[in-house]
Protein backbone atom coordinates (compact mmCIF):
# COMPACT_ATOMS: atom_id res chain seq x y z
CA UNK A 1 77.59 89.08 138.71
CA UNK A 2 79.17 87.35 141.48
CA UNK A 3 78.72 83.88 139.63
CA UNK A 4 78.30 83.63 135.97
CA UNK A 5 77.79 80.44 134.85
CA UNK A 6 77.41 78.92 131.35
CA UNK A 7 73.49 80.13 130.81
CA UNK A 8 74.55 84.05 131.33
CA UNK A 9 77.78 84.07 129.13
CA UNK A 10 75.72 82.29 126.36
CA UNK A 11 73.48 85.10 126.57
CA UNK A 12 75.82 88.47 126.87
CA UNK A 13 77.81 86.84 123.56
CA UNK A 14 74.33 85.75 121.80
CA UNK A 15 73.37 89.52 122.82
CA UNK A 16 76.63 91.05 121.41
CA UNK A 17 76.53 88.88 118.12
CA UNK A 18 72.90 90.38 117.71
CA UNK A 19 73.89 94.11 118.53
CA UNK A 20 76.19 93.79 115.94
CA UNK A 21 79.67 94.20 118.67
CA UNK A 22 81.84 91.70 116.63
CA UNK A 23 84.77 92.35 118.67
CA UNK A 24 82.57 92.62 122.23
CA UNK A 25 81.97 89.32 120.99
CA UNK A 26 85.67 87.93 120.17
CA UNK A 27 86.42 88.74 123.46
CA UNK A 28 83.90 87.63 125.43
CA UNK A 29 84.10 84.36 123.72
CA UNK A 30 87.77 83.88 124.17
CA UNK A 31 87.11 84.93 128.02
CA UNK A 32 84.46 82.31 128.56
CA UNK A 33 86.95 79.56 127.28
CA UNK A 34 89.64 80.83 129.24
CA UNK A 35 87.77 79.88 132.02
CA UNK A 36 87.18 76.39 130.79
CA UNK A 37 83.26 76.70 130.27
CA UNK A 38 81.73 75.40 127.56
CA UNK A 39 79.93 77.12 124.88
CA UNK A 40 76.36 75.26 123.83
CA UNK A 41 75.44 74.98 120.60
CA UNK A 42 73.10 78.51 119.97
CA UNK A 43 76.92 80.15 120.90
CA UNK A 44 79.00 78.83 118.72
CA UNK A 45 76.50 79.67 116.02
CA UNK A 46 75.92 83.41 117.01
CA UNK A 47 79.87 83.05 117.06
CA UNK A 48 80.11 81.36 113.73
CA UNK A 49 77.46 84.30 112.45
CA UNK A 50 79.47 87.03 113.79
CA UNK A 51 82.49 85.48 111.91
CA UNK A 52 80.16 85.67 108.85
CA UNK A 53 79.50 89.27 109.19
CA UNK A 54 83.55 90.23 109.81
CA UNK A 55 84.23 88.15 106.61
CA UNK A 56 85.18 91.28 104.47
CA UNK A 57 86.91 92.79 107.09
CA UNK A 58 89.04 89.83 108.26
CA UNK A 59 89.60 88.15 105.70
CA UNK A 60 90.75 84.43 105.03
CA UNK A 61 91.56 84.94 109.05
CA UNK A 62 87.92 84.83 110.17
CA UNK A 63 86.92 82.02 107.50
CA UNK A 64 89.16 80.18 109.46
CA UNK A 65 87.58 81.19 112.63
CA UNK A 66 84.33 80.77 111.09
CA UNK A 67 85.29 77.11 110.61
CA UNK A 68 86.68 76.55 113.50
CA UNK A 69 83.50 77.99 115.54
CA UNK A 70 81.31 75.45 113.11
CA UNK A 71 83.65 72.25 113.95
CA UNK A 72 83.28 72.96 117.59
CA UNK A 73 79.24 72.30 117.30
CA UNK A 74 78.47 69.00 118.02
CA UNK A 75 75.16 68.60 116.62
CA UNK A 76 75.02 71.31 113.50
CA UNK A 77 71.70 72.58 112.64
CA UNK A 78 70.34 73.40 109.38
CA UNK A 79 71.20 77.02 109.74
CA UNK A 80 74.94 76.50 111.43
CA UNK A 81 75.14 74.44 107.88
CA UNK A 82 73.15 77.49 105.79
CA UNK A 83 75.59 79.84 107.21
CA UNK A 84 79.08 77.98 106.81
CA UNK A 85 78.44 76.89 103.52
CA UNK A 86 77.25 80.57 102.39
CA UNK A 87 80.66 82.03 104.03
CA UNK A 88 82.74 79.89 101.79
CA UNK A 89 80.54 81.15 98.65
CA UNK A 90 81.13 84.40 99.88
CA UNK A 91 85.26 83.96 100.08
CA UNK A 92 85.12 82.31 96.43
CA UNK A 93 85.69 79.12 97.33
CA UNK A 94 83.15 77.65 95.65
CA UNK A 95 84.14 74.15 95.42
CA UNK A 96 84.69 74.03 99.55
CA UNK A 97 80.86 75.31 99.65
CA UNK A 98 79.79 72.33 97.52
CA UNK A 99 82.09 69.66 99.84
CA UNK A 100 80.16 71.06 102.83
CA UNK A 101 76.76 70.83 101.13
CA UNK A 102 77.65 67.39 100.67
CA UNK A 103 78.83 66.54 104.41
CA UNK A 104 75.47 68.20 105.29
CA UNK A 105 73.30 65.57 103.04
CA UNK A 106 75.82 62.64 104.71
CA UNK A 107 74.95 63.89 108.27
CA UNK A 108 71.50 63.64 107.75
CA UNK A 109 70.56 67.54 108.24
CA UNK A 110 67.78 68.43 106.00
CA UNK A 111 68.94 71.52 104.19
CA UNK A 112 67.37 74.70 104.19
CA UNK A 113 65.63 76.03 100.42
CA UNK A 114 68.35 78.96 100.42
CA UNK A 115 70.89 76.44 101.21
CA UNK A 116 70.49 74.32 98.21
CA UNK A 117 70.18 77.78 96.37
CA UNK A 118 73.65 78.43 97.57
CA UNK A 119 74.68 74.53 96.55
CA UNK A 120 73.62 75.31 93.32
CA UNK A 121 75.47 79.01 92.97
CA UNK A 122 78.74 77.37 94.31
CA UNK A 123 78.50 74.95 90.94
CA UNK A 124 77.93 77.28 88.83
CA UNK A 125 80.57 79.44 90.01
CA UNK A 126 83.16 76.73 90.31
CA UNK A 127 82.14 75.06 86.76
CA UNK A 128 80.88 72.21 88.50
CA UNK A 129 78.59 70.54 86.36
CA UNK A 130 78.99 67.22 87.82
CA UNK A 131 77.57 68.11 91.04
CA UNK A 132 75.60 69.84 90.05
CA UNK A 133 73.60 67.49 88.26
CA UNK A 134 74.35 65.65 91.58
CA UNK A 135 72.38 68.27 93.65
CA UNK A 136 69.64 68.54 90.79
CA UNK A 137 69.10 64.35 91.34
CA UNK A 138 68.78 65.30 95.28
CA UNK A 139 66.63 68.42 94.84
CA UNK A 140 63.92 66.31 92.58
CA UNK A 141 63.94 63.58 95.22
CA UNK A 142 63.46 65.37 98.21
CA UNK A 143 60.64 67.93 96.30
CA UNK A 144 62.40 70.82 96.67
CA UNK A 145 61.94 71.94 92.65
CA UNK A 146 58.53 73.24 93.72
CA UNK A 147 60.39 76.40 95.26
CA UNK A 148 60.99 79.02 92.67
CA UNK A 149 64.05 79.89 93.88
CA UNK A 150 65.55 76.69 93.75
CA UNK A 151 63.78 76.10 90.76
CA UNK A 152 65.64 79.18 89.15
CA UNK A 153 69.09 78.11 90.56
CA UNK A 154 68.76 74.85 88.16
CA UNK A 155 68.30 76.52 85.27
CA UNK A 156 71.18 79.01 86.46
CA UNK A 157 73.32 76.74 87.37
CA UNK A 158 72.88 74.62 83.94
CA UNK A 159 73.09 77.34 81.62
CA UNK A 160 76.26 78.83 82.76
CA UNK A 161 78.02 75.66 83.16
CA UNK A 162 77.15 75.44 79.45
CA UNK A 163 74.83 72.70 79.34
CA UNK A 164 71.92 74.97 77.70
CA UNK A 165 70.10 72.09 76.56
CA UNK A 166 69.45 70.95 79.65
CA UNK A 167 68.20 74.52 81.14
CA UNK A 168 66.32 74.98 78.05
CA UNK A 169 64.90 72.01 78.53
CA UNK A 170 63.81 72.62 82.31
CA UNK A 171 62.67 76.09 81.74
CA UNK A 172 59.99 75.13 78.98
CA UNK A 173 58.70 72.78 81.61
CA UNK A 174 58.39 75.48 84.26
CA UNK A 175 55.07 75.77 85.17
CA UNK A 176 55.88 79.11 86.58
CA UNK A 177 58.93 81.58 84.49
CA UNK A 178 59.85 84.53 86.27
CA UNK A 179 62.40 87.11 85.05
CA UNK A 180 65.25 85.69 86.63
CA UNK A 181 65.01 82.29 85.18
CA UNK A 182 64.26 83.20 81.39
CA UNK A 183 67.49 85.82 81.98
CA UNK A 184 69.30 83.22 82.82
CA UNK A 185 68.25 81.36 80.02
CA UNK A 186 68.57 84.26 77.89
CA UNK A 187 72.26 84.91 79.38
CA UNK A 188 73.01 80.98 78.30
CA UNK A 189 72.37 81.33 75.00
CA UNK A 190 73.79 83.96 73.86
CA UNK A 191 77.32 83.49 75.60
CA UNK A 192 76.80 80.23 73.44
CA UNK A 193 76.34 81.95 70.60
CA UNK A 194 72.64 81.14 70.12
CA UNK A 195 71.67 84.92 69.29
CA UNK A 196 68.59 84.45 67.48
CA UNK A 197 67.41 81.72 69.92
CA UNK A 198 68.49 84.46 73.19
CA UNK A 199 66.35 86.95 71.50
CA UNK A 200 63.68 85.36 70.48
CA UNK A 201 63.37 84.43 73.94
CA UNK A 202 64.10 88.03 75.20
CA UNK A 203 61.01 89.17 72.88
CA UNK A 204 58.95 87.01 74.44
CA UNK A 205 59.64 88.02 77.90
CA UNK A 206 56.91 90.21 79.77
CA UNK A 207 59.24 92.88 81.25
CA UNK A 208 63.23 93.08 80.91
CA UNK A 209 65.84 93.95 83.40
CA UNK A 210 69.02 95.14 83.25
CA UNK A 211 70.41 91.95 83.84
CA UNK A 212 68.57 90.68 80.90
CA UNK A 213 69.72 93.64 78.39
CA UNK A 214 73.22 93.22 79.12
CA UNK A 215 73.05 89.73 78.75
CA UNK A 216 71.72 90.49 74.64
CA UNK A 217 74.41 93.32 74.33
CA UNK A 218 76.97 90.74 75.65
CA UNK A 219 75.75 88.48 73.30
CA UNK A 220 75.86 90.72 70.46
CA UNK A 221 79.22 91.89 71.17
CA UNK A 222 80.71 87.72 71.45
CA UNK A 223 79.27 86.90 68.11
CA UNK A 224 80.90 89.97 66.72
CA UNK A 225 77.50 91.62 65.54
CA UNK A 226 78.55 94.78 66.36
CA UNK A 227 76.09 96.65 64.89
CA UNK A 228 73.35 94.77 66.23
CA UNK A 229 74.45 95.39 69.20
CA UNK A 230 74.37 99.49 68.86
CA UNK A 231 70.77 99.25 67.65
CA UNK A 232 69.66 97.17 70.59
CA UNK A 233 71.47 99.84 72.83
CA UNK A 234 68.92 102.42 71.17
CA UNK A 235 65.96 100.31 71.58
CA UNK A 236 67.14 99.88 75.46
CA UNK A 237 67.50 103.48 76.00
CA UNK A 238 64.10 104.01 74.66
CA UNK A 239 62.66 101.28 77.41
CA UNK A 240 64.51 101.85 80.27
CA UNK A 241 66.39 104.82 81.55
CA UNK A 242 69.32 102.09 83.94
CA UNK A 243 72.40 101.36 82.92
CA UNK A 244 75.38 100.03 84.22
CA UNK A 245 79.37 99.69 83.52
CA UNK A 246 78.39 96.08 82.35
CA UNK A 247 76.14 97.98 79.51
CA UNK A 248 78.45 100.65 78.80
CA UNK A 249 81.22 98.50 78.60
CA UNK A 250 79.33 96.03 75.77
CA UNK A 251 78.75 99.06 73.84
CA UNK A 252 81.89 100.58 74.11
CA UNK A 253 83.61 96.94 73.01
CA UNK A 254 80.99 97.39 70.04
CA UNK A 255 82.52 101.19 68.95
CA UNK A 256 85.88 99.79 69.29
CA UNK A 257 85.44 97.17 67.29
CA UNK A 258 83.41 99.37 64.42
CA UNK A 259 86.41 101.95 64.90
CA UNK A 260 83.17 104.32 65.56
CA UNK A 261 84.86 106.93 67.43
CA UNK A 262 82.27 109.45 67.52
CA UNK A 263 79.98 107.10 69.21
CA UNK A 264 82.64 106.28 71.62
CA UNK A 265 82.79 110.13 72.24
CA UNK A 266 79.03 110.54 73.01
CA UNK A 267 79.31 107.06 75.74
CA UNK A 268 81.95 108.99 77.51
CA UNK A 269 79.73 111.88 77.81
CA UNK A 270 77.00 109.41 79.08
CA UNK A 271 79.43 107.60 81.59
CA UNK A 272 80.98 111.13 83.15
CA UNK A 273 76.98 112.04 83.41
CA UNK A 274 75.99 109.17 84.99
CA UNK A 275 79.03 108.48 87.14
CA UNK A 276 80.62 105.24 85.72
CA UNK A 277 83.55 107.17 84.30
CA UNK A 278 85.77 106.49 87.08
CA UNK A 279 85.57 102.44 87.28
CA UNK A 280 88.60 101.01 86.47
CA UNK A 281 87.13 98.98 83.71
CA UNK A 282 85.25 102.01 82.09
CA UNK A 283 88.65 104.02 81.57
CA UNK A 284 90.84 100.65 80.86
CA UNK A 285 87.80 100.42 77.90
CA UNK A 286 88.17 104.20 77.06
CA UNK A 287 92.07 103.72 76.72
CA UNK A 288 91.15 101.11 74.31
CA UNK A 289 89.36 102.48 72.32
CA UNK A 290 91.18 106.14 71.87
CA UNK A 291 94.41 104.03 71.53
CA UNK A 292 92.94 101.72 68.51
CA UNK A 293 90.89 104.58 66.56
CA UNK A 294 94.63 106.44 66.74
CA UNK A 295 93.53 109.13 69.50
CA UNK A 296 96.56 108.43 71.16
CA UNK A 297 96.62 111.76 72.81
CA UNK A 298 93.36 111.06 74.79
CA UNK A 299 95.21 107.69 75.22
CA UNK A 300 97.81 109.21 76.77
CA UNK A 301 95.66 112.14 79.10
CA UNK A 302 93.27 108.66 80.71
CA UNK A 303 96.12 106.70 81.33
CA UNK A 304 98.86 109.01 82.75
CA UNK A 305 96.58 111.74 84.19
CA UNK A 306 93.48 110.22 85.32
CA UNK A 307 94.10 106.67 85.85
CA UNK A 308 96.50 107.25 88.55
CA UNK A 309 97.36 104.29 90.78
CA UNK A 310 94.14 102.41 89.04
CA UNK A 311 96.07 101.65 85.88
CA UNK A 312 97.06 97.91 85.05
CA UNK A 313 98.57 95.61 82.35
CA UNK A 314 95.86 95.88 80.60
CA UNK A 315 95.75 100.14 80.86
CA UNK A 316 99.21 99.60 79.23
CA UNK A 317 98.81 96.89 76.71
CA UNK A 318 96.22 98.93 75.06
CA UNK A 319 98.31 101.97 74.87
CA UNK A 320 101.06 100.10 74.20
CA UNK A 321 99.42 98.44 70.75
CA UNK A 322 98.08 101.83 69.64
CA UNK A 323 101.50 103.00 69.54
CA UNK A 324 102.39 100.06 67.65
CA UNK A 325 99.36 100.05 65.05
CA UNK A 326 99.80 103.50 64.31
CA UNK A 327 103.91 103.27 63.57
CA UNK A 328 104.97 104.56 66.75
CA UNK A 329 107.19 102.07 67.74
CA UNK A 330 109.63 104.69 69.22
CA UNK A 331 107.11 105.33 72.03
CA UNK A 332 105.65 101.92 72.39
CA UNK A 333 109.08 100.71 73.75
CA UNK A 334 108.77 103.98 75.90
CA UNK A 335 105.91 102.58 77.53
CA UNK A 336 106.95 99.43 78.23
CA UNK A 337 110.10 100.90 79.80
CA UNK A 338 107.15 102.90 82.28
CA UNK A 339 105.00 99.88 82.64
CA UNK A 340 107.77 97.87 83.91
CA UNK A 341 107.89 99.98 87.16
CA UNK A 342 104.08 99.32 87.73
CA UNK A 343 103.03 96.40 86.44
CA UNK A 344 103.77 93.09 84.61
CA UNK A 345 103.92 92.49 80.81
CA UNK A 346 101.77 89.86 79.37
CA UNK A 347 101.74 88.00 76.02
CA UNK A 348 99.95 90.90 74.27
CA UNK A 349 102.51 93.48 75.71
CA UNK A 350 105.48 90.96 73.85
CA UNK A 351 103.21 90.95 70.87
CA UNK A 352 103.33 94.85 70.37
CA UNK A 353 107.07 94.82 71.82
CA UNK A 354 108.50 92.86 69.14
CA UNK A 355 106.66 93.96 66.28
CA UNK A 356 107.53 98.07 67.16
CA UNK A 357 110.90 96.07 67.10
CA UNK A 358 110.39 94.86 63.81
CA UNK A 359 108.97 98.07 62.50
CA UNK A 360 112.28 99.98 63.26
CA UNK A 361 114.48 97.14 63.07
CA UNK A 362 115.89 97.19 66.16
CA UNK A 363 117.15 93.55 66.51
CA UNK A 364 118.92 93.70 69.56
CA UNK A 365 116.14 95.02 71.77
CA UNK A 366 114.04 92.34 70.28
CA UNK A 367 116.43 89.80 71.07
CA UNK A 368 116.32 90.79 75.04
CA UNK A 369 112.69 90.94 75.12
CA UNK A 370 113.11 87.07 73.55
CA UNK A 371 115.23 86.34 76.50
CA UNK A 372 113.28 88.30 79.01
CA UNK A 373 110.16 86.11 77.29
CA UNK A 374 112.14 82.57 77.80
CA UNK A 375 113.22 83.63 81.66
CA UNK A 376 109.13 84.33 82.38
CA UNK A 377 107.42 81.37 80.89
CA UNK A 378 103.56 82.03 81.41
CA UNK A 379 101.52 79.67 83.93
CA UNK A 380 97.93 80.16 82.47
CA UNK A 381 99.47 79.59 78.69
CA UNK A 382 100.25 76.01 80.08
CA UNK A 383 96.95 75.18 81.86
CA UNK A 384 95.57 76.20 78.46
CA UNK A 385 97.60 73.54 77.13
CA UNK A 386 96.88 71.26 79.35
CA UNK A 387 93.15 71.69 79.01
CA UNK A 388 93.57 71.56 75.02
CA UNK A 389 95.97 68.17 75.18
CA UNK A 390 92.65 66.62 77.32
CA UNK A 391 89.96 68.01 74.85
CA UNK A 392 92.22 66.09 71.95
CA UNK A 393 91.86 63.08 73.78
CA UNK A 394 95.63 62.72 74.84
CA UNK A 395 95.89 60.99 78.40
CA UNK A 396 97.95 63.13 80.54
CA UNK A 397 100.85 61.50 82.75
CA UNK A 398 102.06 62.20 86.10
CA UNK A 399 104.62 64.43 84.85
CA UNK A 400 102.07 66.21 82.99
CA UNK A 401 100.27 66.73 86.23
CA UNK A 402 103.07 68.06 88.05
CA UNK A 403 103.20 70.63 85.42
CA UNK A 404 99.85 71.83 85.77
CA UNK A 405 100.03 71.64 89.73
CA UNK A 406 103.21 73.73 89.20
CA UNK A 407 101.34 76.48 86.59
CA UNK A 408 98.34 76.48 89.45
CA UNK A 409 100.68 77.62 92.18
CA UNK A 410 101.98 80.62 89.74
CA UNK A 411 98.64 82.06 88.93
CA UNK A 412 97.08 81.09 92.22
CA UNK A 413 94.33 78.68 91.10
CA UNK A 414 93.87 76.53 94.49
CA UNK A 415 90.53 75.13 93.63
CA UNK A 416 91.93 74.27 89.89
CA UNK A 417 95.00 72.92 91.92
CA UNK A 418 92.67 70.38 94.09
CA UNK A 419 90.38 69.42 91.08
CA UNK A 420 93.50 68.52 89.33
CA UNK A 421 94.85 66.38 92.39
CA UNK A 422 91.05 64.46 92.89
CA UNK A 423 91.57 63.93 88.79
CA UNK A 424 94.61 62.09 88.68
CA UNK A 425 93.38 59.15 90.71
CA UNK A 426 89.52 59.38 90.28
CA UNK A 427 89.89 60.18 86.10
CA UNK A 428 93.27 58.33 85.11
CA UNK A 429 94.10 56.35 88.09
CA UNK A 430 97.20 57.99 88.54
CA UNK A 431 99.35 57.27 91.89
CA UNK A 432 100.29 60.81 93.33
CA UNK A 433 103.92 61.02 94.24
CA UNK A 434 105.91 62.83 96.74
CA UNK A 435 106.35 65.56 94.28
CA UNK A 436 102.59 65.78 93.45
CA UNK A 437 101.68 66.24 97.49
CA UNK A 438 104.53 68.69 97.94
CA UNK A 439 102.90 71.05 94.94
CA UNK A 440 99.71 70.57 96.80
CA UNK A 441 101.25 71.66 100.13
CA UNK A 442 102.57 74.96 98.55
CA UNK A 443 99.40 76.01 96.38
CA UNK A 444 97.43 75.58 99.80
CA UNK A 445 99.95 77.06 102.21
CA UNK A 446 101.46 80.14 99.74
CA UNK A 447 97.86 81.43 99.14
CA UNK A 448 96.66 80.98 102.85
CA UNK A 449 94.50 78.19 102.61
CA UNK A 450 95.42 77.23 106.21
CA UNK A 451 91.88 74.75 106.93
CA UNK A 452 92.37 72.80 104.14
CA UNK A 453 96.19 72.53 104.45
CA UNK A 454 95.58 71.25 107.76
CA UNK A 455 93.13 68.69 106.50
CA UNK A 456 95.08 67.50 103.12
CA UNK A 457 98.49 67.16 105.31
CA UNK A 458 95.71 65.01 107.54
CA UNK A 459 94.85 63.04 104.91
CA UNK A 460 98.27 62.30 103.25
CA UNK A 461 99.04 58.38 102.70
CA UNK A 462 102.61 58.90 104.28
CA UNK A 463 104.42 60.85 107.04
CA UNK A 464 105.18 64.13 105.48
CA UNK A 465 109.22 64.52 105.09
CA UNK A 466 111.04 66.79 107.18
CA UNK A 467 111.26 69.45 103.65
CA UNK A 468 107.78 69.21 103.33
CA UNK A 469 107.13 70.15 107.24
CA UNK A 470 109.65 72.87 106.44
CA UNK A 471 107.34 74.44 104.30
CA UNK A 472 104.29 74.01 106.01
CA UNK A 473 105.83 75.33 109.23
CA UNK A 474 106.70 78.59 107.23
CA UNK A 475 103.58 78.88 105.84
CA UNK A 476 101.74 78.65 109.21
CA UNK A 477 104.09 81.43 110.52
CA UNK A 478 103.43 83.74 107.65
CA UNK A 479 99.58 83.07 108.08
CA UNK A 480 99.22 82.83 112.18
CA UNK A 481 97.85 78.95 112.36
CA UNK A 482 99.64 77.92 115.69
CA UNK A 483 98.16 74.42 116.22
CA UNK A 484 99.54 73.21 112.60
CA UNK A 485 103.00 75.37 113.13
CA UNK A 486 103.66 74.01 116.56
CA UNK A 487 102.94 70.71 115.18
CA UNK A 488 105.03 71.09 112.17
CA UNK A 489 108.16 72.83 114.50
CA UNK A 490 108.07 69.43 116.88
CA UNK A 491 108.33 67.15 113.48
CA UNK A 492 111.11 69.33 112.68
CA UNK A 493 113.20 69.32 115.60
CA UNK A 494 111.98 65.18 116.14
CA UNK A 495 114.75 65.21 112.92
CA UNK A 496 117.25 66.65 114.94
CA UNK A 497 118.12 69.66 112.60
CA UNK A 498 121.40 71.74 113.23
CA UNK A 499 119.26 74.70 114.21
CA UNK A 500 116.12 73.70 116.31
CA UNK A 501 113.00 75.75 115.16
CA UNK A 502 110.07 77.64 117.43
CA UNK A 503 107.19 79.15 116.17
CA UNK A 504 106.56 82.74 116.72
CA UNK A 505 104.01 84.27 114.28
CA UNK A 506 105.58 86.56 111.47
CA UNK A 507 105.23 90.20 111.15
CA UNK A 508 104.71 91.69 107.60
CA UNK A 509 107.71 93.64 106.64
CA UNK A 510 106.06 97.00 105.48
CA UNK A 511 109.09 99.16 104.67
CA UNK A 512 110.00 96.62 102.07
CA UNK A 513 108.12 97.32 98.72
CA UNK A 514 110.35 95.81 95.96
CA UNK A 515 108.84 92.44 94.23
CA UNK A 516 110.50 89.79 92.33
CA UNK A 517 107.82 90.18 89.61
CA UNK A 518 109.27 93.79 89.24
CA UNK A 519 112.20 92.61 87.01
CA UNK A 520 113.53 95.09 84.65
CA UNK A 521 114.13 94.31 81.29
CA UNK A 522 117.53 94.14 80.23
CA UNK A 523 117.46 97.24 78.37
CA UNK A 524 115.41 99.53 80.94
């Protein structure tokens, strides 16, 4: 075309998004704004689509693009709003999915009935009970409780944030109870512990699904009635011929508990047949149980033989504490020695560690696995403290915060990280201070969160300091966001450093394969 104004390249990239060309469409995009024409709405949401689609491929990359497509739209739609909040469900970033959902009731934009579904799956998913109940207020104002779906995605969202009550409560008012809402009710109950309540329910349902058996077994299993749990796996088989690792993996907790190794033979017979054997989970749950019923050997063959590159901590820890149980501390300190060159120990592999220690009274290699234990303290143990020291009633300070900010960059727990932040002012009225911002800027910028880092560092009451734009501008390198790099580099050099900085986009390193978390013990 001699001429091609902004009507025909709307159309070619609408055309390519709908072919399904995502990188036709990239490019074409990128060309048309080269040339300094501007996209209409209906492009930027095929673009903001495509993004969608590329998600798994791309990565935290195209979320970004996604967001940055959806932020050019002047006027979002309903579906530009259906579609951004959905990607950010998608990524697991539940708690930015709810935020948006919010924005969208603010701007005005009526949502969509799969939007609010989405809401409600992003609270449930996050733990978010609070807005949830938030989004339950809107959904009976607005009459949208007359939609099954949503309908269901109350209950859902109520009974596995652990308010059963309350979904109880809504579900016996249902005028209308499908299979997914009393399994979700059924699921809520018994993770509660409710067993007799979950099954009474379960009995009373017209048909079950597999979603709704392995929410019984899992129940079973939780409330330790082990048995119970075997003889509704028999009445199961005799209903319905699915299963799934979820089912086999209930059961199988059930042998190993009961020490019924037989049984555990004849499930993985049935998981080779039905071709489950080779999930991760299935063989970590096999290694279990032949290590704790003291069939090492088989132990031994899954782990080192078949596992291969799929075995973890937990592969080991099991192994590890058979060893251990069954007074072969000799070879349980063996295995750790191996298990340091692949993975990370955890509290349980110490546990098993120090007793074999004790068993054989080796007191020096005890006392480096001490020290090895004081050089590694563990960032989840102290976000279970911290969660215990609230439930007690003990008002947390600013220090105490720090900590937890601290533990939440270790384990990577960004959205724990930010509800933390929002609680210190909106819960205890706590003033953040410099050192509470600067753990903020390094739980968003280590694990990529390049949008929101951009926004929070937007948002900050004060000029960041010249360390903190230090940080930020490495973190933008490592992660490719320019605009926030180049704009950290000219705050740098505005200091007048000794060594002026420019931002070129990092390359990952590949022949490097060494990690800090690799440490060797001291005795290894």
């Amino acid at each position: 075309m001699p001429r091609r104004d902004g009507g025909s390249w709307n159309a070619i990239i609408s055309a390519s998004s709908r072919a399904g060309h995502p990188a036709e469409m990239f490019s074409l995009f990128a060309d048309m704004n080269s040339l300094g024409i501007r996209p209409k709405d209906v492009t930027l949401a095929s673009v903001l689509a495509c993004c969608a689609e590329c998600l798994d491929l791309r990565g935290a990359q195209q979320l970004h693009d996604a967001r940055w497509a959806f932020d050019g739209i002047l006027q979002p739609n309903d579906i530009s709003w259906n579609v951004i909040i959905r990607r950010y469900l998608l990524a697991g970033m539940g708690d930015m999915a709810v935020h948006m959902f919010f924005r969208m009731v603010w701007a005005g934009v009526r949502p969509l009935v799969y939007t609010v579904t989405h809401a409600m799956l992003a609270c449930w998913d996050n733990g978010a009970l609070k807005e949830g109940r938030c989004i339950h207020t809107f959904v009976l104002r607005h009459g949208y409780e007359h939609h099954i779906h949503v309908r269901s995605s109350v209950v859902d969202m109520y009974a596995k944030c652990g308010d059963i009550d309350a979904a109880q409560r809504l579900f016996n008012l249902a005028p209308k109870k499908d299979v997914v809402m009393s399994t979700s009710v059924v699921s809520g109950l018994a993770a509660c512990g409710r067993i007799a309540d979950a099954k009474r329910l379960f009995d009373g349902m017209e048909q079950h699904n597999l979603v709704s058996w392995n929410a019984m077994l899992t129940g079973y299993v939780k409330s330790m009635d082990l048995t119970g749990a075997l003889d509704l796996f028999q009445q199961m088989r005799h209903e319905i011929k699915e299963l799934d690792v979820v089912t086999l993996g209930s059961v199988l907790n059930a042998c190993t508990g009961l020490l019924d190794l037989g049984k555990g033979e004849e499930l993985h017979a049935l998981a080779l047949k039905c071709g489950l054997f080779s999930y991760p989970v299935m063989m970590n749950a096999f290694v279990r149980l032949y290590s704790k019923c003291g069939c090492l050997r088989n132990a031994e063959r899954l782990l080192l033989f078949e596992m291969g590159s799929e075995r973890d901590r937990f592969s080991w820890n099991s192994l590890i504490s058979g060893y251990e149980r069954h007074s072969m501390s000799e070879a349980a300190l063996h295995a750790l020695r191996e298990m340091q060159s692949e993975a990370k120990p955890s509290q349980s592999t110490f546990s098993s560690a120090l007793a074999a220690c004790a068993n054989i009274f080796l007191l020096n290699h005890g006392k480096q696995i001490h020290a090895y234990m004081i050089r590694n303290g563990k960032g989840d143990y102290g976000l279970e403290l911290f969660d215990e020291m609230r439930k007690q009633g003990i008002r947390p300070d600013s220090v105490t915060f720090l900590g937890a900010l601290v533990s939440c960059i270790c384990e990577g727990h960004v959205g724990l990280g930010r509800s933390y932040f929002t609680l210190m002012t909106d819960e205890y009225s706590i003033v953040p201070r410099i050192e509470h911002y600067e753990c903020m800027i390094e739980l968003l910028g280590k694990h990529g969160y390049m949008v929101e880092l951009e926004d929070f560092v937007d948002h900050m009451p004060f000029e960041p300091t010249t360390a903190i734009w230090l940080r930020i501008f490495d973190c933008c390198r490592e992660y490719g966001n320019r605009k926030l790099g180049e704009r950290a580099a000219q705050r740098i050099n505005d200091s007048k450093p000794l060594t002026p900085v420019i931002f070129v986009e990092s390359t990952p390193d590949y022949e490097c394969s060494g990690s800090d978390d690799a440490e060797p013990m001291p005795f290894c």
